[in-house]
Structures are given as structure tokens and as C-alpha cells.
PDB file of N, CA and C in Angstrom:
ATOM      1  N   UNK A   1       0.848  -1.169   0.000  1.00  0.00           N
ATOM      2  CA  UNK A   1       0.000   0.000   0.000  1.00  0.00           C
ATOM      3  C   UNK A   1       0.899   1.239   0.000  1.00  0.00           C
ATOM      4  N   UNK A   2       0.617   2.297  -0.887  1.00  0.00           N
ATOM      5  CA  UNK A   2       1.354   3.481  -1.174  1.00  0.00           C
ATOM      6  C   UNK A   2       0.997   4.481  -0.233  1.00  0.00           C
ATOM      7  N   UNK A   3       1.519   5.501   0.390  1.00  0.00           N
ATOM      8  CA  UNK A   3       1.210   6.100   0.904  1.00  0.00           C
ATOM      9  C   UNK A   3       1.417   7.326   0.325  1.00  0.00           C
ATOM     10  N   UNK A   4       0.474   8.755  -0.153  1.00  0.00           N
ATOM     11  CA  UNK A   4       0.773   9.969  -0.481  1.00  0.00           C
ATOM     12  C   UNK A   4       0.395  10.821   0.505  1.00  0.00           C
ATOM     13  N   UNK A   5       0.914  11.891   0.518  1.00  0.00           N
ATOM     14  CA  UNK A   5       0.031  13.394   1.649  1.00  0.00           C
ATOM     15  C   UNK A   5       0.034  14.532   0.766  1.00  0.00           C
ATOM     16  N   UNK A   6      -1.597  15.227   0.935  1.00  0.00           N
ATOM     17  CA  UNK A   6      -1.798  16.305   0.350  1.00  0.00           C
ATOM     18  C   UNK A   6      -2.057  17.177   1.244  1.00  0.00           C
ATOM     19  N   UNK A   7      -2.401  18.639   0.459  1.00  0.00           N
ATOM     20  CA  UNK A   7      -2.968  19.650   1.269  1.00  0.00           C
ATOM     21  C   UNK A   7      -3.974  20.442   0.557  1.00  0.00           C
ATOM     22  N   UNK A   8      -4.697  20.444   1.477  1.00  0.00           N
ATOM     23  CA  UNK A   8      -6.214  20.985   0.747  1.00  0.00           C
ATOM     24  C   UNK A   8      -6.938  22.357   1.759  1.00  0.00           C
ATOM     25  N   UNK A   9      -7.741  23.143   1.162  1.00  0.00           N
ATOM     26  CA  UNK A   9      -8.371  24.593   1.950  1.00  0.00           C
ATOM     27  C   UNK A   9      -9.059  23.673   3.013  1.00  0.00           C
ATOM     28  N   UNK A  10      -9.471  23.756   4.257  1.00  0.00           N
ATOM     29  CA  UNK A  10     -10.088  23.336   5.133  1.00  0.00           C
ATOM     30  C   UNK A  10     -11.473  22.936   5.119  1.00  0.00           C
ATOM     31  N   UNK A  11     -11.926  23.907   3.945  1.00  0.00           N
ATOM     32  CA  UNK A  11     -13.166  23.477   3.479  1.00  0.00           C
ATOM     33  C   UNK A  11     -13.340  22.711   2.795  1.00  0.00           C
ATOM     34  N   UNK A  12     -13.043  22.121   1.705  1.00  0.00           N
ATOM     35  CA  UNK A  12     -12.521  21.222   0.640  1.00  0.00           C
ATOM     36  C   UNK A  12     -12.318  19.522   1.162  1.00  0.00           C
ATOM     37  N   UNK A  13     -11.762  19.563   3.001  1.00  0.00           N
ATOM     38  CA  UNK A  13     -11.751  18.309   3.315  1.00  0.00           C
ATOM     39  C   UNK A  13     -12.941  17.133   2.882  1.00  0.00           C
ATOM     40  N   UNK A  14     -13.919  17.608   3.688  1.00  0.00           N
ATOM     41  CA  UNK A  14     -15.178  16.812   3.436  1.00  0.00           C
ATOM     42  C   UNK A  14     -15.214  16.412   1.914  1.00  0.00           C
ATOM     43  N   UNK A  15     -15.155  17.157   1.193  1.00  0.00           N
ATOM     44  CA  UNK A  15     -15.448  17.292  -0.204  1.00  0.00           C
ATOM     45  C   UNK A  15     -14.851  16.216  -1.278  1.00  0.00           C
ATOM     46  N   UNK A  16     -13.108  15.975  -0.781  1.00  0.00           N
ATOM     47  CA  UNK A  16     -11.931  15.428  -1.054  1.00  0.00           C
ATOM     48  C   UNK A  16     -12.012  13.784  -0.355  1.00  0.00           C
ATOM     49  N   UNK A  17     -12.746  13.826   0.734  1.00  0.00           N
ATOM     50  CA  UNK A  17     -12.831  12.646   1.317  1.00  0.00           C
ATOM     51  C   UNK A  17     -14.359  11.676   0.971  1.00  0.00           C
ATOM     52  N   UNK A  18     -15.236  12.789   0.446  1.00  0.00           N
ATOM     53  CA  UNK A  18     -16.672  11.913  -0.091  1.00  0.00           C
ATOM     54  C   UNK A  18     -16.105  11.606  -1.597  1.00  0.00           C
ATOM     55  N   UNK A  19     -15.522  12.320  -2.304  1.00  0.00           N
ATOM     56  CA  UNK A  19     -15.468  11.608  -3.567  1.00  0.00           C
ATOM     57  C   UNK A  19     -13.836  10.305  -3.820  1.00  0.00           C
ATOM     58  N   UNK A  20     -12.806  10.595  -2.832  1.00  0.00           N
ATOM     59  CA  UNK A  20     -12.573   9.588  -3.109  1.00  0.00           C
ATOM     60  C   UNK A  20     -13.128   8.350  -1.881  1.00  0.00           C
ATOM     61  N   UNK A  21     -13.966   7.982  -1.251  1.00  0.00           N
ATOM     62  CA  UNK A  21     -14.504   7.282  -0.590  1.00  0.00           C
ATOM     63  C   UNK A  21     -15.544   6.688  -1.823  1.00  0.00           C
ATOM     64  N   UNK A  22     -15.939   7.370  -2.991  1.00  0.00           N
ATOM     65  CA  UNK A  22     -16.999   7.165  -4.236  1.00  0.00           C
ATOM     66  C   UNK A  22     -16.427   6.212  -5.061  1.00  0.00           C
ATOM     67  N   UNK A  23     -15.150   6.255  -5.190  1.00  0.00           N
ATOM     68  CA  UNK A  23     -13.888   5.375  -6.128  1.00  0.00           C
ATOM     69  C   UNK A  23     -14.100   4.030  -4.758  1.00  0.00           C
ATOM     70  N   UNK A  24     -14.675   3.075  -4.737  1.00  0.00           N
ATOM     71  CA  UNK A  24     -14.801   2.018  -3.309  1.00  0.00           C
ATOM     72  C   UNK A  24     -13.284   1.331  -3.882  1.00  0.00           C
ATOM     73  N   UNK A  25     -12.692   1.267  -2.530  1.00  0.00           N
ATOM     74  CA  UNK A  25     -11.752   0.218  -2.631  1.00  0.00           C
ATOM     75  C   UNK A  25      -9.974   1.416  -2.812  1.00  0.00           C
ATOM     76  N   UNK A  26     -10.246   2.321  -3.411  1.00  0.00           N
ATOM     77  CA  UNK A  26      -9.301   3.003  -4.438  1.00  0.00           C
ATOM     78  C   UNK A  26      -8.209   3.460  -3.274  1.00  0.00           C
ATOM     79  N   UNK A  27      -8.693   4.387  -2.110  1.00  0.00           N
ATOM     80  CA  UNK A  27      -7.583   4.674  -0.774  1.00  0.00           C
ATOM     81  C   UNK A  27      -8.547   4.971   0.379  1.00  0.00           C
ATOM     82  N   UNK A  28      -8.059   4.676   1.172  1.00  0.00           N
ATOM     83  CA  UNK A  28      -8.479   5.534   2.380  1.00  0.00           C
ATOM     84  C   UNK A  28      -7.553   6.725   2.802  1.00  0.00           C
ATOM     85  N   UNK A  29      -8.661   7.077   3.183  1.00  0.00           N
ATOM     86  CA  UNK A  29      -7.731   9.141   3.475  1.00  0.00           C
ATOM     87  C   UNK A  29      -8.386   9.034   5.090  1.00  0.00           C
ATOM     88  N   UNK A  30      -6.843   9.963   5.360  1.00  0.00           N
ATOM     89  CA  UNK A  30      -7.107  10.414   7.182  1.00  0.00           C
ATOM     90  C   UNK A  30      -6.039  11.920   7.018  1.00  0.00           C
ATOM     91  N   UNK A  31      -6.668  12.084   8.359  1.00  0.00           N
ATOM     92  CA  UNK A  31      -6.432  13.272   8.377  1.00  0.00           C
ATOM     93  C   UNK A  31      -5.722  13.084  10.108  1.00  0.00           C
ATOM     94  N   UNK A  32      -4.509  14.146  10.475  1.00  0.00           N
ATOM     95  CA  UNK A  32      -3.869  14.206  11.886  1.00  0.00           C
ATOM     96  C   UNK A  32      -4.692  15.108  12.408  1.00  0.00           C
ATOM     97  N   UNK A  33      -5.110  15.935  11.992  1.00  0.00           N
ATOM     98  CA  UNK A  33      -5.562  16.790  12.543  1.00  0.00           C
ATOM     99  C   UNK A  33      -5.896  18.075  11.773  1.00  0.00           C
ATOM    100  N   UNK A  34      -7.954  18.157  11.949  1.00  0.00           N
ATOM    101  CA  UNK A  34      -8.967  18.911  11.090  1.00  0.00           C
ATOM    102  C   UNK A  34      -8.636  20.363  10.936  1.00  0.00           C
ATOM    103  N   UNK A  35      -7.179  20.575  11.614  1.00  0.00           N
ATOM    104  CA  UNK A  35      -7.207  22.416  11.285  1.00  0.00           C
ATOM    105  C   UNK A  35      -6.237  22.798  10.568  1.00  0.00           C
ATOM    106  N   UNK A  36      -4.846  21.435  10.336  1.00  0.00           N
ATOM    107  CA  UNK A  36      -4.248  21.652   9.528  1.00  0.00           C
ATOM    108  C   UNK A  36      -4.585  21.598   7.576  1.00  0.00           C
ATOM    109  N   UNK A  37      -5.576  20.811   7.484  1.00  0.00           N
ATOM    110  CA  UNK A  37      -5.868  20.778   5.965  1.00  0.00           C
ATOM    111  C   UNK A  37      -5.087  19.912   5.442  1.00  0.00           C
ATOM    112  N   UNK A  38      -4.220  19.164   5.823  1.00  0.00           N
ATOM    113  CA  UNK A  38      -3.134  17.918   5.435  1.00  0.00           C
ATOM    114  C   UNK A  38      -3.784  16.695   5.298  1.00  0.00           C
ATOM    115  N   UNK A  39      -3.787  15.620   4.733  1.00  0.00           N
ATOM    116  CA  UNK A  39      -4.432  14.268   3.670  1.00  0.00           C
ATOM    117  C   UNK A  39      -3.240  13.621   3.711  1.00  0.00           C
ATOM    118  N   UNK A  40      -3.797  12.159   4.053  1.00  0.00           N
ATOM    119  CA  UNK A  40      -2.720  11.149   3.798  1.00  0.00           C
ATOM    120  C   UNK A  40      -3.828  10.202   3.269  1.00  0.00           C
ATOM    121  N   UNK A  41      -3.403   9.709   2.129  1.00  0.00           N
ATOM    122  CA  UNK A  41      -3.713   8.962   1.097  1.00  0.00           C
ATOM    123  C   UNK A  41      -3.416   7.450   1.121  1.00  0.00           C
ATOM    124  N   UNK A  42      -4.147   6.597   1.650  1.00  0.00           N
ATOM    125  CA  UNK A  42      -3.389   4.894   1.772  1.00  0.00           C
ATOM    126  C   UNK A  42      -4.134   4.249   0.397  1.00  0.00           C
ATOM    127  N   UNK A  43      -3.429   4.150  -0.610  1.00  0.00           N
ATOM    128  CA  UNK A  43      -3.912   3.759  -1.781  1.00  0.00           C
ATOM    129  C   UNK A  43      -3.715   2.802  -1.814  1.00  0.00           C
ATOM    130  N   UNK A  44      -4.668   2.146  -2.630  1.00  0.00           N
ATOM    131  CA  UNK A  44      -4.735   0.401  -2.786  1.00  0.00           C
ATOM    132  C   UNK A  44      -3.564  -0.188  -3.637  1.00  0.00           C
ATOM    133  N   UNK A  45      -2.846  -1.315  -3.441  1.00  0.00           N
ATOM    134  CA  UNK A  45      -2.324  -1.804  -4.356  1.00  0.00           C
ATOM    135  C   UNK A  45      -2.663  -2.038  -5.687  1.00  0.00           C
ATOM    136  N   UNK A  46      -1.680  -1.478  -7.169  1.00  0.00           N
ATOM    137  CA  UNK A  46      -2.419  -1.664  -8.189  1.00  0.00           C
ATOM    138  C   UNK A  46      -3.188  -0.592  -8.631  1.00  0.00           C
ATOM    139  N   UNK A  47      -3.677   0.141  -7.619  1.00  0.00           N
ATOM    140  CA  UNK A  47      -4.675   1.651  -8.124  1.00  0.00           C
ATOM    141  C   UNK A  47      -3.770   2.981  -7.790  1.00  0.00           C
ATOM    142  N   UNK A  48      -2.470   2.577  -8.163  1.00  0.00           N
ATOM    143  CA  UNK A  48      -2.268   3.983  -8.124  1.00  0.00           C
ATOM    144  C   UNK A  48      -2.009   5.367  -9.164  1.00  0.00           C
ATOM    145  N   UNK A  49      -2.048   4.277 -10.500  1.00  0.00           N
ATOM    146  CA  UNK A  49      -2.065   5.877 -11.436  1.00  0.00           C
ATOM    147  C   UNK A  49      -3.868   6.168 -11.300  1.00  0.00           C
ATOM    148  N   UNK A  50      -4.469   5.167 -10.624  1.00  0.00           N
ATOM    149  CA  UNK A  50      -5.958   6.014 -11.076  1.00  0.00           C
ATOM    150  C   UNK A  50      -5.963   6.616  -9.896  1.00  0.00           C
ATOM    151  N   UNK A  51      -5.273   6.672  -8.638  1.00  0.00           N
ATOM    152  CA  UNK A  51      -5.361   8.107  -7.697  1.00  0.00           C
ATOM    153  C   UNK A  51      -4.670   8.927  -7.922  1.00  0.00           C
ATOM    154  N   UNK A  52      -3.243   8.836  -9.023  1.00  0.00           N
ATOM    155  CA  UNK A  52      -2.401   9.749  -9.320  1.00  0.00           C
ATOM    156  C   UNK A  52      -3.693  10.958 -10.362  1.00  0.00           C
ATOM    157  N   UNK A  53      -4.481  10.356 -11.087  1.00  0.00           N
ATOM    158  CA  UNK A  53      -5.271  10.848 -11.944  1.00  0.00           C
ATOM    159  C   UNK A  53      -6.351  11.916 -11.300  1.00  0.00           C
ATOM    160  N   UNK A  54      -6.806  10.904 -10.234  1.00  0.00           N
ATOM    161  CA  UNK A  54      -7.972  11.980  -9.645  1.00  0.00           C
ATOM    162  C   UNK A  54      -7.284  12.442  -8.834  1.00  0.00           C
ATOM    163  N   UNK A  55      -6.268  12.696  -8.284  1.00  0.00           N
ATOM    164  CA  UNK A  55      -5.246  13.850  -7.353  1.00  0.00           C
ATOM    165  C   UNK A  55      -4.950  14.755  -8.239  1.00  0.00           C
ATOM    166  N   UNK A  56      -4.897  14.574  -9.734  1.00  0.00           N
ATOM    167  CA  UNK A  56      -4.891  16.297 -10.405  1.00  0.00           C
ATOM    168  C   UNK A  56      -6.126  16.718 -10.823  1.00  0.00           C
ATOM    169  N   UNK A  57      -6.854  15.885 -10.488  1.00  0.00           N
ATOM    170  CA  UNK A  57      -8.597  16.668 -10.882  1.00  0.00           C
ATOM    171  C   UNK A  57      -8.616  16.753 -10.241  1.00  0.00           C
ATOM    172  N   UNK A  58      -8.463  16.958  -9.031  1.00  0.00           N
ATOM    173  CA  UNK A  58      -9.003  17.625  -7.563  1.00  0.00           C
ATOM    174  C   UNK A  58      -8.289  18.266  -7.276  1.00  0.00           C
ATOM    175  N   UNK A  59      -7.291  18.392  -7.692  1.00  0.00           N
ATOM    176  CA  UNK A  59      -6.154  19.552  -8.035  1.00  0.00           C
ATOM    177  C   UNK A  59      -6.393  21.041  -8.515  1.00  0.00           C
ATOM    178  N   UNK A  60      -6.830  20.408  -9.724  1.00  0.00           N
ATOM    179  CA  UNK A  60      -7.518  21.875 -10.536  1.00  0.00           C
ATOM    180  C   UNK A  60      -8.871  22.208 -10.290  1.00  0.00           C
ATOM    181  N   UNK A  61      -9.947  20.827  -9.166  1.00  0.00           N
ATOM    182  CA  UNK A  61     -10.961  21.487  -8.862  1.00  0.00           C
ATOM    183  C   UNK A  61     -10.826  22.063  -7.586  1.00  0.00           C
ATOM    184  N   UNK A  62     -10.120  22.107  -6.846  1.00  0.00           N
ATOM    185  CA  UNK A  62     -10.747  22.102  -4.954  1.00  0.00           C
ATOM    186  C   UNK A  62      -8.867  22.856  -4.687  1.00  0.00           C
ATOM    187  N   UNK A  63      -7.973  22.631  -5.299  1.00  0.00           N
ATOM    188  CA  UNK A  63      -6.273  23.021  -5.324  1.00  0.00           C
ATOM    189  C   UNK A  63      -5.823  22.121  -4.302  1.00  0.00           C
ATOM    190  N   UNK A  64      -6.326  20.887  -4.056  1.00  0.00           N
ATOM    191  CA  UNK A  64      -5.486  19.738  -3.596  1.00  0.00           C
ATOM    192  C   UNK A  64      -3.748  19.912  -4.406  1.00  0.00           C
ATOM    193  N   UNK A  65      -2.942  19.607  -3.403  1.00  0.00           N
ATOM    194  CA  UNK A  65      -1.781  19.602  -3.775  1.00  0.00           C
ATOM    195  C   UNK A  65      -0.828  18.609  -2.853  1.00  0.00           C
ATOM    196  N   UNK A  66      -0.277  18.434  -3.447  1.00  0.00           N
ATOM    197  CA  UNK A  66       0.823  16.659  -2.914  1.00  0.00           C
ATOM    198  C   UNK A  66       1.865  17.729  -2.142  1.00  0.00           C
ATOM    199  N   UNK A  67       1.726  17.069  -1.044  1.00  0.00           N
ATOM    200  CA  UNK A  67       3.231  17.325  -0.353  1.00  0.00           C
ATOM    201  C   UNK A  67       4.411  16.434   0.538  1.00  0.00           C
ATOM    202  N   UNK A  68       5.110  16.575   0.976  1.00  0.00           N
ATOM    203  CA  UNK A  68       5.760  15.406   1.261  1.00  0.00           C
ATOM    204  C   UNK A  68       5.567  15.437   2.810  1.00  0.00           C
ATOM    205  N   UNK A  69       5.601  13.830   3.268  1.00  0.00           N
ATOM    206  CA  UNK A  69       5.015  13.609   4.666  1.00  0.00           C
ATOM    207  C   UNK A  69       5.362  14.762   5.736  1.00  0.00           C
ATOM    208  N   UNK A  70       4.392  14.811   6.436  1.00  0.00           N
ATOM    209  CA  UNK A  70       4.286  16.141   7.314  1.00  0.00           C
ATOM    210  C   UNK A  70       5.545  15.621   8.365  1.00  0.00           C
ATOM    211  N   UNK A  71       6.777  16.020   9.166  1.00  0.00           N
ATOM    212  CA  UNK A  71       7.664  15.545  10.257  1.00  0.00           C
ATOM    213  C   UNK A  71       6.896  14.890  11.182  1.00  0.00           C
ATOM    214  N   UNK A  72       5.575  15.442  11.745  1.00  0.00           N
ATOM    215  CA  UNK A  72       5.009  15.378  12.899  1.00  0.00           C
ATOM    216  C   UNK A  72       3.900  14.523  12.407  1.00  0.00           C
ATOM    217  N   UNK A  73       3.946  14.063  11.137  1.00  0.00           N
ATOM    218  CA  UNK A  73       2.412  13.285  11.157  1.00  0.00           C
ATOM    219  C   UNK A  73       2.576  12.072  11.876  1.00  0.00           C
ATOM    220  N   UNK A  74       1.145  11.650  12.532  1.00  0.00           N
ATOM    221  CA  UNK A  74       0.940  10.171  13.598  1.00  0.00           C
ATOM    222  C   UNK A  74       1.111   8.952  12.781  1.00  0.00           C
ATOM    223  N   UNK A  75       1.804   7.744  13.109  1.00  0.00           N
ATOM    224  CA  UNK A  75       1.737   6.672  12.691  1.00  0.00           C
ATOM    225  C   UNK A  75       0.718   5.882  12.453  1.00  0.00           C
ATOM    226  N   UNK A  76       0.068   5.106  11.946  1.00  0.00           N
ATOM    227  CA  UNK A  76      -1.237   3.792  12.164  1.00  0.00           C
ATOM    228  C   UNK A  76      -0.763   3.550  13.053  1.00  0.00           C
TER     229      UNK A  76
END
């Protein structure tokens, strides 16, 4: 399982987490904490150019943007 982290407007969370929850199976997304706006992405084996795909449509819709793991983000 791949792991990516994004960052998204605070509002946008909900938004970012119902549609890829719509893709069933594709990643689960969590969040450390609801005030930073930071996304970690646990993508399925096998599906990852189709989250690489909808991470730039949600890119250019909502300005999701990839960043590299936060220092302080929590472990599983």
C-alpha cells in the first residue's frame, strides 16, 4: 500500500474525502488533525495511477496539492 500526503483549503476536506470514498476500494484518506488541511492517502495496491489521476482533478478542482510527509504526522 502506497502512501501519499496532500494539502487541501479546510473546506474542501469533506469534499476530497466523499469523492474519493466514491472510487470504493481506491484509498483511504485520514487526516492528523482537522485544522491543519493535510491528507494522507493509503492507496490500494495496483490503483495507483488512477489516484495519481484523480489527485490532479481535484487539483484543478478544490487546489489539492501533494506534499511530502508532514515531520510530525501520527503513525497507524
Amino acid at each position: 500500500m502506497q502512501s501519499r500526503f496532500f494539502r487541501v483549503a479546510l473546506e474542501e476536506i469533506g469534499y476530497v474525502r466523499a469523492i474519493v470514498d466514491g472510487y470504493d476500494g481506491l484509498a483511504v484518506v485520514r487526516s492528523a488533525d482537522a485544522e491543519r488541511g493535510e491528507l494522507e492517502w493509503l492507496i490500494a495496491v495496483g490503483r495507483e495511477a488512477e489516484a495519481e489521476a484523480l489527485a490532479r482533478r481535484l487539483g484543478e478542482e478544490v487546489g489539492l496539492c501533494a506534499i511530502p510527509k508532514p515531520s510530525d504526522w501520527p503513525p497507524l
